[in-house]
Protein backbone atom coordinates (compact mmCIF):
# COMPACT_ATOMS: atom_id res chain seq x y z
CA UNK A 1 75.35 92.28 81.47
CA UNK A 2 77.69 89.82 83.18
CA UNK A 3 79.69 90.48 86.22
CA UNK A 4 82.89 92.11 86.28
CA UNK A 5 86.20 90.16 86.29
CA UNK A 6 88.63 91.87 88.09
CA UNK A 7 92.47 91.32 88.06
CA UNK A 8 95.39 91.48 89.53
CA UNK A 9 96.76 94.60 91.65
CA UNK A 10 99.96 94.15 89.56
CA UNK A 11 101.79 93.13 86.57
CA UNK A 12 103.47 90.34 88.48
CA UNK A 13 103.54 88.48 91.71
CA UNK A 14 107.43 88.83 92.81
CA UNK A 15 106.84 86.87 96.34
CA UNK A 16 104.32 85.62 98.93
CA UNK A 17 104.05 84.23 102.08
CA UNK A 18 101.45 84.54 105.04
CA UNK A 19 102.27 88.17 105.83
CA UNK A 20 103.26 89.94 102.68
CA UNK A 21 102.48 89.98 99.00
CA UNK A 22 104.95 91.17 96.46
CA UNK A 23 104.02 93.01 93.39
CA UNK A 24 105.62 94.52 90.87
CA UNK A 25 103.38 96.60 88.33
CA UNK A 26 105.05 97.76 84.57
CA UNK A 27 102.93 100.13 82.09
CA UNK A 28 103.97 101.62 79.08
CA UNK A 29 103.15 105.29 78.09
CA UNK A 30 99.54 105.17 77.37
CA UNK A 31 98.80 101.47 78.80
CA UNK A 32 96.18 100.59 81.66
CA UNK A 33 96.62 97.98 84.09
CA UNK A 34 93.69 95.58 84.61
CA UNK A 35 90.73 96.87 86.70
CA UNK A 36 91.22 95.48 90.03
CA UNK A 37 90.24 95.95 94.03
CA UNK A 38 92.74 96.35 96.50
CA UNK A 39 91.49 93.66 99.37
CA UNK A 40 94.74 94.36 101.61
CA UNK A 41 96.19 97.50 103.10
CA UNK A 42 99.06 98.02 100.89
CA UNK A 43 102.29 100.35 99.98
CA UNK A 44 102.64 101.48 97.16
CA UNK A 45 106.60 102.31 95.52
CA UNK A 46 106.86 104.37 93.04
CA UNK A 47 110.19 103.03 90.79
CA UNK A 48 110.39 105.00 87.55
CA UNK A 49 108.44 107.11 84.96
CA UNK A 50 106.99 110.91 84.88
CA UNK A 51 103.11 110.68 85.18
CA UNK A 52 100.45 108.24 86.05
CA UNK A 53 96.60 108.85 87.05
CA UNK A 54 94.28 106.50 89.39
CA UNK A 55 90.70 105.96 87.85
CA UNK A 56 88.03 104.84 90.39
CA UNK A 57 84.91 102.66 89.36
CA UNK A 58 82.03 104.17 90.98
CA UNK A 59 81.55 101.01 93.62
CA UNK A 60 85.24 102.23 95.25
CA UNK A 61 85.75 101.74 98.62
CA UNK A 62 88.95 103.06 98.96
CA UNK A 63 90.83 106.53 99.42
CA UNK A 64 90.91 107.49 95.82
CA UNK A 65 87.33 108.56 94.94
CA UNK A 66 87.96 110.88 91.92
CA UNK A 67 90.05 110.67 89.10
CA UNK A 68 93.83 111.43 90.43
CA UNK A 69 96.81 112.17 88.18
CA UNK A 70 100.03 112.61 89.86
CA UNK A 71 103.86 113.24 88.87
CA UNK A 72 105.88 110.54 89.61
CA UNK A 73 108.28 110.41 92.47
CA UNK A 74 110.90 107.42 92.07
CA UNK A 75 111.48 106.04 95.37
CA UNK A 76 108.29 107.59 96.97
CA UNK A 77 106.36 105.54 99.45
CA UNK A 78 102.74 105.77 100.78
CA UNK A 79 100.64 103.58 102.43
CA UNK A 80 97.09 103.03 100.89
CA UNK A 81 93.92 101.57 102.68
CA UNK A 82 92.29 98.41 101.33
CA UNK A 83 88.85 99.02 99.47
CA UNK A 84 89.81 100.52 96.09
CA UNK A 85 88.67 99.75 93.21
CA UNK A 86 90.26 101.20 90.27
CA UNK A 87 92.71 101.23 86.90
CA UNK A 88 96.15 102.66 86.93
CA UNK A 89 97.42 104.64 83.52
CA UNK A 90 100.47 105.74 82.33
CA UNK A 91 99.79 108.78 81.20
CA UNK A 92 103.26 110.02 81.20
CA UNK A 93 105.82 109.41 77.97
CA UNK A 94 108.01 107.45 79.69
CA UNK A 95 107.54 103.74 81.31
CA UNK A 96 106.04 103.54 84.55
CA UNK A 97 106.59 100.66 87.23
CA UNK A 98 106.16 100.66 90.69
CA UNK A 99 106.04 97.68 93.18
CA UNK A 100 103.22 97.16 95.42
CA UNK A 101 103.40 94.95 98.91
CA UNK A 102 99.85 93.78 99.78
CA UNK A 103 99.72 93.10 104.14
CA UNK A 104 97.79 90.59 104.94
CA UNK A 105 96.37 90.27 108.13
């Protein structure tokens, strides 16, 4: 087997410079994002939708180690260590998006 390709931590890159990167992350009811790691300490803003669930690969390094679902809060804010590695899913019936800003060191 070949090794894994990872991608993005978002949907799109809305802005970057040598301190901050700007994400913003869309998924339909049902839809996963990519696999991908989180390299940088990040927050995490929840914008719209009712449910979505976190699913770790095994090699996670980050503060998700189980499979998470959680109700979505828009406007709620929480800062996440660097290290996962994991899919988001919409697992609610309405459209999820959230924006993620990636610190860089």
């Amino acid at each position: 087997m070949g090794e894994r390709v990872l991608g993005d931590v978002g949907t799109r890159l809305l802005f970057e410079n040598d301190r901050v990167k700007a994400w913003e992350l869309r998924l339909a009811p049902g839809e996963d994002s990519s696999p991908h790691r989180h390299a940088l300490d990040h927050l995490l803003i929840q914008l719209s939708g009712d449910k979505v669930a976190v699913i770790p690969e095994p090699d996670t390094e980050g503060p998700y180690q189980d499979y998470l679902e959680a109700d979505v809060i828009p406007g709620m804010t929480v800062f996440v260590q660097r290290g996962g590695v994991e899919t988001a899913r919409n697992i609610g019936s309405e459209p999820y998006r959230e924006i993620i800003i990636e610190l860089k060191d």
